[in-house]
PDB file of N, CA and C in Angstrom:
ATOM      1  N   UNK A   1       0.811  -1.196   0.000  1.00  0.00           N
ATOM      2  CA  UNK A   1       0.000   0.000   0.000  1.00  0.00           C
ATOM      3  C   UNK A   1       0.854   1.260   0.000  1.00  0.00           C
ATOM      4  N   UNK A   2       1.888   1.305   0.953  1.00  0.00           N
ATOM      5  CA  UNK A   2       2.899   2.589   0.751  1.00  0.00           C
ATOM      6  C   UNK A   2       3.310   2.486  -1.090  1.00  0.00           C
ATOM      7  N   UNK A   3       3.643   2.032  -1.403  1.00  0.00           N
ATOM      8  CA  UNK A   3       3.958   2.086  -3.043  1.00  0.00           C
ATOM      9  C   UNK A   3       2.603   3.149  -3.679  1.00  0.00           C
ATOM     10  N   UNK A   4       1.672   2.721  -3.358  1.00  0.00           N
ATOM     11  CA  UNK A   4      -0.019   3.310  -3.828  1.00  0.00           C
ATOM     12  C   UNK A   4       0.534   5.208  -3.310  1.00  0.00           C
ATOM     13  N   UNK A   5       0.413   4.631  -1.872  1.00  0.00           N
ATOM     14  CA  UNK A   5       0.730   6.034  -1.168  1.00  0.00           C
ATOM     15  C   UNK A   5       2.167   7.747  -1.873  1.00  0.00           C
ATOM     16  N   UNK A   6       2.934   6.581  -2.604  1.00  0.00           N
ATOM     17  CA  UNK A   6       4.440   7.374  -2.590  1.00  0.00           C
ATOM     18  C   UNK A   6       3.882   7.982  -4.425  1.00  0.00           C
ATOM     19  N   UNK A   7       3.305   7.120  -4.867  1.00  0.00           N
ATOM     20  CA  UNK A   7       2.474   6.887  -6.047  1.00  0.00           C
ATOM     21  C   UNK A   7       2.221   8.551  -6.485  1.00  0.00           C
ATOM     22  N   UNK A   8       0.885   8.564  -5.308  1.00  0.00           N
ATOM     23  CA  UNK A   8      -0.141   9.479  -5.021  1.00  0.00           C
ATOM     24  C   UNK A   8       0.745  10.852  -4.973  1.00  0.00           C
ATOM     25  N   UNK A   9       1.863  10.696  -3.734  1.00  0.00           N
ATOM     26  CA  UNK A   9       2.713  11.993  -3.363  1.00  0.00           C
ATOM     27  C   UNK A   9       3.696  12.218  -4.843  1.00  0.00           C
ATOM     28  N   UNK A  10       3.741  11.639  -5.883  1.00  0.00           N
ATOM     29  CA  UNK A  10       4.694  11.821  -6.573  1.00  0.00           C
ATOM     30  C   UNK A  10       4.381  12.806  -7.666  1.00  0.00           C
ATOM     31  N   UNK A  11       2.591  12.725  -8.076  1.00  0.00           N
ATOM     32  CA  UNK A  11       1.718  13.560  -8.694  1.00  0.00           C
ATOM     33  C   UNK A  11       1.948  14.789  -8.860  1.00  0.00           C
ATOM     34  N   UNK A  12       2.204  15.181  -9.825  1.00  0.00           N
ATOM     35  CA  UNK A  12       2.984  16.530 -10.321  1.00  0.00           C
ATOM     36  C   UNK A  12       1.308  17.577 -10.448  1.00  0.00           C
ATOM     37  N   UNK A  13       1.132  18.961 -10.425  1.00  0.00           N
ATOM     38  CA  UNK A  13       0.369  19.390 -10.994  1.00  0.00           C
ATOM     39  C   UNK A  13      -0.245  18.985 -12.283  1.00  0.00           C
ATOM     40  N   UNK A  14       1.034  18.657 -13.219  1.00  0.00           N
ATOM     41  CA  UNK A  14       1.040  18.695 -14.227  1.00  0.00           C
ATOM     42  C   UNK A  14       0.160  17.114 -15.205  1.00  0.00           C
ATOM     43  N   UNK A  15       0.750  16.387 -14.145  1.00  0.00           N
ATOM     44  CA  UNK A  15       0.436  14.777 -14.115  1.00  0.00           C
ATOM     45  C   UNK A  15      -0.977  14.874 -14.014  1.00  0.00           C
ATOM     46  N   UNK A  16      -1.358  15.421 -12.482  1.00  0.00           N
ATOM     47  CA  UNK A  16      -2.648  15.365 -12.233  1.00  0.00           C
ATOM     48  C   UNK A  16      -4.032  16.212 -13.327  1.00  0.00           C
ATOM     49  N   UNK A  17      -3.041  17.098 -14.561  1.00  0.00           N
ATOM     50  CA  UNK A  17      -4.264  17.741 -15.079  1.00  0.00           C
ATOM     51  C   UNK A  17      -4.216  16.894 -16.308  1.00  0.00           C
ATOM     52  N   UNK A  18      -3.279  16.217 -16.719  1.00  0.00           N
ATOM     53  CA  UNK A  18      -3.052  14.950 -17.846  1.00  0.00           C
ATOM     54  C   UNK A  18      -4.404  13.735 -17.485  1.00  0.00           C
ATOM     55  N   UNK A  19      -4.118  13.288 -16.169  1.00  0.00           N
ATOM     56  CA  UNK A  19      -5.421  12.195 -15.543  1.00  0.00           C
ATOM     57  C   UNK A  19      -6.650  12.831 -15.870  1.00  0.00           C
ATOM     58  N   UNK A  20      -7.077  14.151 -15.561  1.00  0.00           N
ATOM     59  CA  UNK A  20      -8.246  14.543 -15.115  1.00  0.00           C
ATOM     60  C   UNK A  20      -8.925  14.999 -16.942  1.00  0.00           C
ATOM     61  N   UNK A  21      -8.270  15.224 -17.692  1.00  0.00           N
ATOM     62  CA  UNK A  21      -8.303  15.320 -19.263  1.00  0.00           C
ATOM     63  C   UNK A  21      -8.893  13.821 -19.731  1.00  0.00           C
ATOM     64  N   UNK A  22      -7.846  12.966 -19.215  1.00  0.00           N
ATOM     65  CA  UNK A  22      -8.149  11.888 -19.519  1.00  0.00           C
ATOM     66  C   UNK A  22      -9.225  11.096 -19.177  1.00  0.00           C
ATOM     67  N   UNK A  23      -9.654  11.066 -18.201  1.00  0.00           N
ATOM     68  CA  UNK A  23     -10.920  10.915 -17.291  1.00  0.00           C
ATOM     69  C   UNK A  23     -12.069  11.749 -17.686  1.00  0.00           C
ATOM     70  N   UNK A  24     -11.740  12.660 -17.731  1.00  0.00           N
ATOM     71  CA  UNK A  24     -12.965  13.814 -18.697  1.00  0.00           C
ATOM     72  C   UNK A  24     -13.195  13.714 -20.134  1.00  0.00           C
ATOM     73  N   UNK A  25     -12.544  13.073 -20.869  1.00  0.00           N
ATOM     74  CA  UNK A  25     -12.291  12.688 -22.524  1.00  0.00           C
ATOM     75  C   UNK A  25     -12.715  11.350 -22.725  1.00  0.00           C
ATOM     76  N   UNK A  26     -12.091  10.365 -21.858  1.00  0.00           N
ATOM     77  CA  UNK A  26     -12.188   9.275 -21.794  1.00  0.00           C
ATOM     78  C   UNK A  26     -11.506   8.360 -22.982  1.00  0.00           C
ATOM     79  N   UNK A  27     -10.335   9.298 -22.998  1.00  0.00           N
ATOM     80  CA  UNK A  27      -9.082   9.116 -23.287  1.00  0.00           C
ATOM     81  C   UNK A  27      -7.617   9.737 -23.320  1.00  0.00           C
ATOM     82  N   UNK A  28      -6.513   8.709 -23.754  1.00  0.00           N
ATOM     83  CA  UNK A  28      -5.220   9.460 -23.435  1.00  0.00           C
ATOM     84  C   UNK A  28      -4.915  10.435 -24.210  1.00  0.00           C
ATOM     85  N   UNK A  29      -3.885  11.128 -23.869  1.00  0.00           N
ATOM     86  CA  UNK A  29      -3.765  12.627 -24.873  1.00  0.00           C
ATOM     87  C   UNK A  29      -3.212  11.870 -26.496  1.00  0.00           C
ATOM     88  N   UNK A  30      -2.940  10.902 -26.138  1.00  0.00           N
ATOM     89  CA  UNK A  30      -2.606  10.267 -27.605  1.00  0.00           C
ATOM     90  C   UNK A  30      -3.470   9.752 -28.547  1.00  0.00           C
ATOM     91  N   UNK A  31      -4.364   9.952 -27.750  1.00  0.00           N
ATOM     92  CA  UNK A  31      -6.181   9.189 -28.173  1.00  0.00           C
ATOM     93  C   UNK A  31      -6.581   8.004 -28.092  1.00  0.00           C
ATOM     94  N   UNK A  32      -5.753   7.350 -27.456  1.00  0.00           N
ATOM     95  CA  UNK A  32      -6.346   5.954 -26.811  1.00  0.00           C
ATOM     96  C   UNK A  32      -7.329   5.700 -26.083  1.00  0.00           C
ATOM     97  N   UNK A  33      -8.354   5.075 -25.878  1.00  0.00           N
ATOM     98  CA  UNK A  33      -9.245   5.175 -25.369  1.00  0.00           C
ATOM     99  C   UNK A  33      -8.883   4.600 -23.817  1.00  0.00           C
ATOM    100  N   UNK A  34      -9.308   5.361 -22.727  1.00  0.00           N
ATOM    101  CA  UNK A  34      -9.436   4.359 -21.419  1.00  0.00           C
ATOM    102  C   UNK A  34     -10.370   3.487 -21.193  1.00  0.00           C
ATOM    103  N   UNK A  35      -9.520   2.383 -20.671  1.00  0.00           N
ATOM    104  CA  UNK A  35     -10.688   1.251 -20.358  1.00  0.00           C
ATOM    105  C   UNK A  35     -11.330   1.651 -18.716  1.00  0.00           C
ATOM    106  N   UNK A  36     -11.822   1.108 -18.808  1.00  0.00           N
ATOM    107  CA  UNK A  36     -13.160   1.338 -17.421  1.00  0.00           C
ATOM    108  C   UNK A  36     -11.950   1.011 -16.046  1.00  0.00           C
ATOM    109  N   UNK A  37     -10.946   0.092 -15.984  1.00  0.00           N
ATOM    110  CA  UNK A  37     -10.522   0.004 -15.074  1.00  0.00           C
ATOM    111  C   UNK A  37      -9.374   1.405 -15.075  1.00  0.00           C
ATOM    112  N   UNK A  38      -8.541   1.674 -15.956  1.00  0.00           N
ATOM    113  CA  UNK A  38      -7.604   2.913 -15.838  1.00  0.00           C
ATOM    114  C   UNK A  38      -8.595   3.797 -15.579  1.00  0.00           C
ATOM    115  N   UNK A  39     -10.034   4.384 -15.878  1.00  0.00           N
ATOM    116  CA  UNK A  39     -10.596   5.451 -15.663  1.00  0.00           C
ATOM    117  C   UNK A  39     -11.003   5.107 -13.519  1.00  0.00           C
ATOM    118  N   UNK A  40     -11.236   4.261 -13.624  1.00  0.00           N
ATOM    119  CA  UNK A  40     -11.335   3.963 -11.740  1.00  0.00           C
ATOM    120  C   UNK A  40     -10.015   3.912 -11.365  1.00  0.00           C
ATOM    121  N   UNK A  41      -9.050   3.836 -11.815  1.00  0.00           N
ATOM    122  CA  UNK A  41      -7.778   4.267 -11.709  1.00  0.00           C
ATOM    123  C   UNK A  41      -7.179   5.336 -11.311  1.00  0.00           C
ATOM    124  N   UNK A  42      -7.703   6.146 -12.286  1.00  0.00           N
ATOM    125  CA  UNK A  42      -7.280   7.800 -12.328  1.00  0.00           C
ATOM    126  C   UNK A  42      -8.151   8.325 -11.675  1.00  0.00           C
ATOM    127  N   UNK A  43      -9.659   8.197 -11.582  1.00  0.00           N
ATOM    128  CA  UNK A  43     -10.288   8.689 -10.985  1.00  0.00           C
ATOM    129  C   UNK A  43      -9.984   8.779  -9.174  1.00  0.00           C
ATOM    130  N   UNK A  44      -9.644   7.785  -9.369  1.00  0.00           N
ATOM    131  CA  UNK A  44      -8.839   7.544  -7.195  1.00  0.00           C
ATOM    132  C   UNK A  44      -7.914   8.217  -7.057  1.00  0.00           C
ATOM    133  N   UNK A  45      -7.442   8.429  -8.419  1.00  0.00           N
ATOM    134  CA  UNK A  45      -5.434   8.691  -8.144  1.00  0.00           C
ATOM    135  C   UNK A  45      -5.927  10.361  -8.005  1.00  0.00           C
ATOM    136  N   UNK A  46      -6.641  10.733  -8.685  1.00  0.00           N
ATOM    137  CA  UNK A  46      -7.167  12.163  -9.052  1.00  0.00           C
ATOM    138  C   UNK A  46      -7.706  12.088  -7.894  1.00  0.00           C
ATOM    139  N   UNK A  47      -8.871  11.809  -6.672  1.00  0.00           N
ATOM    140  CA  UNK A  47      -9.398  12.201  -5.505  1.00  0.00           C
ATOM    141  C   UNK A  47      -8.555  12.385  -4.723  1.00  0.00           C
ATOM    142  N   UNK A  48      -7.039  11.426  -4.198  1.00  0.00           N
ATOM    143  CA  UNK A  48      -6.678  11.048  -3.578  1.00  0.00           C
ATOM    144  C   UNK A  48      -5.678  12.206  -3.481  1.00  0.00           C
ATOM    145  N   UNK A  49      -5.103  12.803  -4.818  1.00  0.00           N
ATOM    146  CA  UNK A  49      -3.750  13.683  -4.954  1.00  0.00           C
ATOM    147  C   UNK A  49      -5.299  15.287  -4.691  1.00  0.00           C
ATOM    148  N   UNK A  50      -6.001  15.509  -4.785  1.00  0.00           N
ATOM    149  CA  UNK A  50      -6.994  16.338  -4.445  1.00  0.00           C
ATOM    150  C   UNK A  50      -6.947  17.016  -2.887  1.00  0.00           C
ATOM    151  N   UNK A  51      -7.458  15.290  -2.744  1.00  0.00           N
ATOM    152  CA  UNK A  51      -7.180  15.468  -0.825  1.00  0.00           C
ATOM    153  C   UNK A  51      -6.281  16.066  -0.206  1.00  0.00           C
ATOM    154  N   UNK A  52      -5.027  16.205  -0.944  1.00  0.00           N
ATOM    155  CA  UNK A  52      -3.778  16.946  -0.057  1.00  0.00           C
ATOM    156  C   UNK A  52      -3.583  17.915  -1.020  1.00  0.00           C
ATOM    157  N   UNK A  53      -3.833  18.411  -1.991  1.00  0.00           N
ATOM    158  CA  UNK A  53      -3.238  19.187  -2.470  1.00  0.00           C
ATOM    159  C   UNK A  53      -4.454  20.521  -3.336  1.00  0.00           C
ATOM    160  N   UNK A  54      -6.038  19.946  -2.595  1.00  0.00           N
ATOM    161  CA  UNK A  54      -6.577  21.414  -3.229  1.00  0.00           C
ATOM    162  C   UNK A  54      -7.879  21.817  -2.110  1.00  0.00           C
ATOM    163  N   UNK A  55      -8.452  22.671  -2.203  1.00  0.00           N
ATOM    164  CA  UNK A  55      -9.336  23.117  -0.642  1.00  0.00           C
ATOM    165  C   UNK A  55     -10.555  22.749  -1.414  1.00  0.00           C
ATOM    166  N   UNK A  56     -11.251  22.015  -0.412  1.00  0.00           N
ATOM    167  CA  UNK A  56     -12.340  21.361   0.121  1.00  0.00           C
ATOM    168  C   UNK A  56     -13.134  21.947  -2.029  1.00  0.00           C
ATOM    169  N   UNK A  57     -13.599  23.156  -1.694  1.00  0.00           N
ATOM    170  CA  UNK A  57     -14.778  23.496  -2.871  1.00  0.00           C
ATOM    171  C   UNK A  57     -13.811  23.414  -4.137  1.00  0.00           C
ATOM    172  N   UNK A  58     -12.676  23.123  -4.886  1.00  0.00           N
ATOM    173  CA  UNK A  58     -12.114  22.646  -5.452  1.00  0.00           C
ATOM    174  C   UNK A  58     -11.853  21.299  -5.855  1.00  0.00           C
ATOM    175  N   UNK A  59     -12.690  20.320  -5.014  1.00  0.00           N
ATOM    176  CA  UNK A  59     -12.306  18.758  -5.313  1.00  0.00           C
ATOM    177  C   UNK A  59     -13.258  18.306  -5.952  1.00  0.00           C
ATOM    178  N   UNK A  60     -13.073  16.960  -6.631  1.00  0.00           N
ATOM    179  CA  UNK A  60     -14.044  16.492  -7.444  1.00  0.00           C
ATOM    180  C   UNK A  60     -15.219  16.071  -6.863  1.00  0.00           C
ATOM    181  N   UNK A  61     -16.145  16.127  -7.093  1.00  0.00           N
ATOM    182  CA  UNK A  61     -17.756  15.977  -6.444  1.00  0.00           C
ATOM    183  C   UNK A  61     -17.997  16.893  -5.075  1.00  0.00           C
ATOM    184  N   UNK A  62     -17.386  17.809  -5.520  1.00  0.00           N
ATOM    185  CA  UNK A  62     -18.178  19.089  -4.619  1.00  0.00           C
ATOM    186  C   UNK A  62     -19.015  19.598  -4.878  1.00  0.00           C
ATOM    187  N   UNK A  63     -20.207  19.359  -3.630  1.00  0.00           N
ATOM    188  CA  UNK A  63     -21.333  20.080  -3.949  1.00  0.00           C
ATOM    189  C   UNK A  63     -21.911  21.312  -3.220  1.00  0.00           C
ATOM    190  N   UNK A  64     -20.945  22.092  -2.554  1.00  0.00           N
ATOM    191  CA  UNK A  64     -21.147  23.212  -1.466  1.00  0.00           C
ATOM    192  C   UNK A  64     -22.202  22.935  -0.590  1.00  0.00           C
ATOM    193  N   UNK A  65     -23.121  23.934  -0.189  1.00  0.00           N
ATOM    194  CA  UNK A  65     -24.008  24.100   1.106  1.00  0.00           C
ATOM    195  C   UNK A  65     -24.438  23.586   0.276  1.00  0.00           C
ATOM    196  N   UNK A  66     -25.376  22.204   0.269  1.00  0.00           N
ATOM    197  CA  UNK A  66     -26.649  21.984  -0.147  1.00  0.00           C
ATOM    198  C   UNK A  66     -27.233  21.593   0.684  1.00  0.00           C
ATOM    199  N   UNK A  67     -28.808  22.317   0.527  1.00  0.00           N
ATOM    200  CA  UNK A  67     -29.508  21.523   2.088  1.00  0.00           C
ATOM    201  C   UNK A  67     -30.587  20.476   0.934  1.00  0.00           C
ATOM    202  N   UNK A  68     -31.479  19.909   1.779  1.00  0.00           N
ATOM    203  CA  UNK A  68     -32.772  19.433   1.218  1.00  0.00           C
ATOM    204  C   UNK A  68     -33.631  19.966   0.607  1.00  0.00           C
ATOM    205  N   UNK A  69     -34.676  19.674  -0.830  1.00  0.00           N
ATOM    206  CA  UNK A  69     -35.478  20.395  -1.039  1.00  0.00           C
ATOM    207  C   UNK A  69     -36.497  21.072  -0.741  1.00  0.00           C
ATOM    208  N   UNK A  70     -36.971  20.494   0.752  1.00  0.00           N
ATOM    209  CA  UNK A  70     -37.904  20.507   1.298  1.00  0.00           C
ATOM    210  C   UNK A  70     -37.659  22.146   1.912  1.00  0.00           C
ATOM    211  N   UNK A  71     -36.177  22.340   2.563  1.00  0.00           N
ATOM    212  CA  UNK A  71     -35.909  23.406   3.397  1.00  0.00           C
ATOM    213  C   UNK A  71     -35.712  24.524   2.267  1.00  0.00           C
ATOM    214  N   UNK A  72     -35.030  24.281   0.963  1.00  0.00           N
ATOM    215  CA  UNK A  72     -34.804  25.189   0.152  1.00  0.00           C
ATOM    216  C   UNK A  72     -35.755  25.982  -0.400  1.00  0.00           C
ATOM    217  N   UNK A  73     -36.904  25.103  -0.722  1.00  0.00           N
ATOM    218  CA  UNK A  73     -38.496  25.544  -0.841  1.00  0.00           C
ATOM    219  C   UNK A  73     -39.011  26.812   0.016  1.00  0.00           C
ATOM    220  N   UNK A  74     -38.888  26.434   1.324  1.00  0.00           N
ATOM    221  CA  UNK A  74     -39.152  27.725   2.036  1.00  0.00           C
ATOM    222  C   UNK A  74     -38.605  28.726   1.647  1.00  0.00           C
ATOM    223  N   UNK A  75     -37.529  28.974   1.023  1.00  0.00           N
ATOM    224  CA  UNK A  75     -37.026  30.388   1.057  1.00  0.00           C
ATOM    225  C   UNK A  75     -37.476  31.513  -0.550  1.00  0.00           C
ATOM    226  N   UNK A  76     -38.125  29.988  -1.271  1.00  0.00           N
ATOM    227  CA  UNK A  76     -38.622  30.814  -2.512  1.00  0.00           C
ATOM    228  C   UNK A  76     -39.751  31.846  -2.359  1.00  0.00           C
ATOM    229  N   UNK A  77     -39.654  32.566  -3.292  1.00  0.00           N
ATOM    230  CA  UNK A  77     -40.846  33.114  -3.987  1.00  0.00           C
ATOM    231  C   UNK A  77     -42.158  32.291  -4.170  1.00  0.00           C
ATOM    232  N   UNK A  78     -43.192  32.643  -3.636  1.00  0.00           N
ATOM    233  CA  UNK A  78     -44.350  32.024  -4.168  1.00  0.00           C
ATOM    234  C   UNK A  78     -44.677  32.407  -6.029  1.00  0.00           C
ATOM    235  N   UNK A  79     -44.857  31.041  -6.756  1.00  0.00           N
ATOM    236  CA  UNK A  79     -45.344  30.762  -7.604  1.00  0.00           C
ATOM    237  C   UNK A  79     -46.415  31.368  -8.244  1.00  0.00           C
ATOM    238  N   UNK A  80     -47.063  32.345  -9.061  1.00  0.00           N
ATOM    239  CA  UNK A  80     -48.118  33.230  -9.584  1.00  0.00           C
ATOM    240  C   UNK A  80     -48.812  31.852 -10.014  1.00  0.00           C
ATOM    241  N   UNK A  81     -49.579  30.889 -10.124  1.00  0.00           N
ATOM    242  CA  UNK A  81     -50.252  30.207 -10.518  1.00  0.00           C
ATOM    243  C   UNK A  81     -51.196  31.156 -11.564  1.00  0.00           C
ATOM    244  N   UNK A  82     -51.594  32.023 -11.243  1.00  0.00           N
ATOM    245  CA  UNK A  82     -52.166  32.660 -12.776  1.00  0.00           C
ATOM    246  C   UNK A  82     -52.148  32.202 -14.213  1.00  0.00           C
ATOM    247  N   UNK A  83     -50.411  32.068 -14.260  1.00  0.00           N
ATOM    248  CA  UNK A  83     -50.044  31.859 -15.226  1.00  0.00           C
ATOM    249  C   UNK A  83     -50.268  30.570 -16.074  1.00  0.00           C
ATOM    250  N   UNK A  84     -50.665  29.950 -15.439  1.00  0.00           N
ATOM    251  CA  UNK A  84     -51.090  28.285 -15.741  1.00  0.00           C
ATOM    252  C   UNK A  84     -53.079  27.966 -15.901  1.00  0.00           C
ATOM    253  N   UNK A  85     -53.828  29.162 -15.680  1.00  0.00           N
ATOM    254  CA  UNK A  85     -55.054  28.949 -15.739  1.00  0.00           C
ATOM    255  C   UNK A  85     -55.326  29.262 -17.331  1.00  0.00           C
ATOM    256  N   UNK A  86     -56.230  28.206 -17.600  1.00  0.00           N
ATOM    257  CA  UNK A  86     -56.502  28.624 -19.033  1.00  0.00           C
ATOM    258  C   UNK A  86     -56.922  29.720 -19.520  1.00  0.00           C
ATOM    259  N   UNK A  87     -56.623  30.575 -20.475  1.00  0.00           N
ATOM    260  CA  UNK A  87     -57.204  31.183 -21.099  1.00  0.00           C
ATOM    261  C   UNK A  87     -58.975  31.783 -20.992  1.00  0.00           C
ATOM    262  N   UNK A  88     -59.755  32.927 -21.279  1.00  0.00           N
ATOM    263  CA  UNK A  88     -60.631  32.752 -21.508  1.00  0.00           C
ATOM    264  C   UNK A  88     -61.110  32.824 -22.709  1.00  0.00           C
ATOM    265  N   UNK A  89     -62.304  32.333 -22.883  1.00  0.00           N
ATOM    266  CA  UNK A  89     -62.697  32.583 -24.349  1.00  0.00           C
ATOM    267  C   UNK A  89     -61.926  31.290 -25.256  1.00  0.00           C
ATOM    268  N   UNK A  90     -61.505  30.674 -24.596  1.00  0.00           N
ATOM    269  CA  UNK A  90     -60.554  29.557 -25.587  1.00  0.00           C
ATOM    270  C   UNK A  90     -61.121  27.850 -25.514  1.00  0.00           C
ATOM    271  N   UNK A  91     -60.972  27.287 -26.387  1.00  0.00           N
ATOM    272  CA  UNK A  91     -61.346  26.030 -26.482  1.00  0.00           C
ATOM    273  C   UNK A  91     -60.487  25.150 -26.197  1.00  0.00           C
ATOM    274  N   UNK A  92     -60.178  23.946 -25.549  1.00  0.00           N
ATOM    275  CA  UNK A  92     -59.629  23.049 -25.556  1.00  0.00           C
ATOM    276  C   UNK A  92     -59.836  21.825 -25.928  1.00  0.00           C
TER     277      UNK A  92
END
């Protein structure tokens, strides 16, 4: 596992924006395609070199404050329903 670990610390900026291209393309810069296991590959190697090296709202699957919909609801605007009553004078 230290090998995995020294791996991870060895990740250059530069390395890490090569993976994340690649992972986002879903292939190498040479145009090879990644197979499903190198993309779970890079994708770890990419969380993992993240974890130490970028702040929290910068990492991959950040989703900031999100609360529930239920609570977010409260804070809207009420809805004009108007806008949804049919017409008068109109046939359907």
């Amino acid at each position: 596992m230290s090998s995995y670990i020294e791996a991870i610390e060895n990740i250059t900026p530069e390395i890490y924006e090569n993976l994340k291209t690649a992972v986002e393309l879903g292939k190498w810069g040479d145009g090879r395609k990644l197979t499903a296991e190198q993309k779970e590959t890079c994708l770890a190697a990419m969380i993992a070199w993240e974890m130490q090296n970028l702040p929290e709202e910068q990492r991959t699957g950040y989703m900031g404050g999100q609360e529930c919909g239920s609570k977010s609801k409260k804070n809207q605007a009420p809805i004009d329903t108007s806008l949804f009553a049919p017409a008068s004078g109109t046939r359907h």
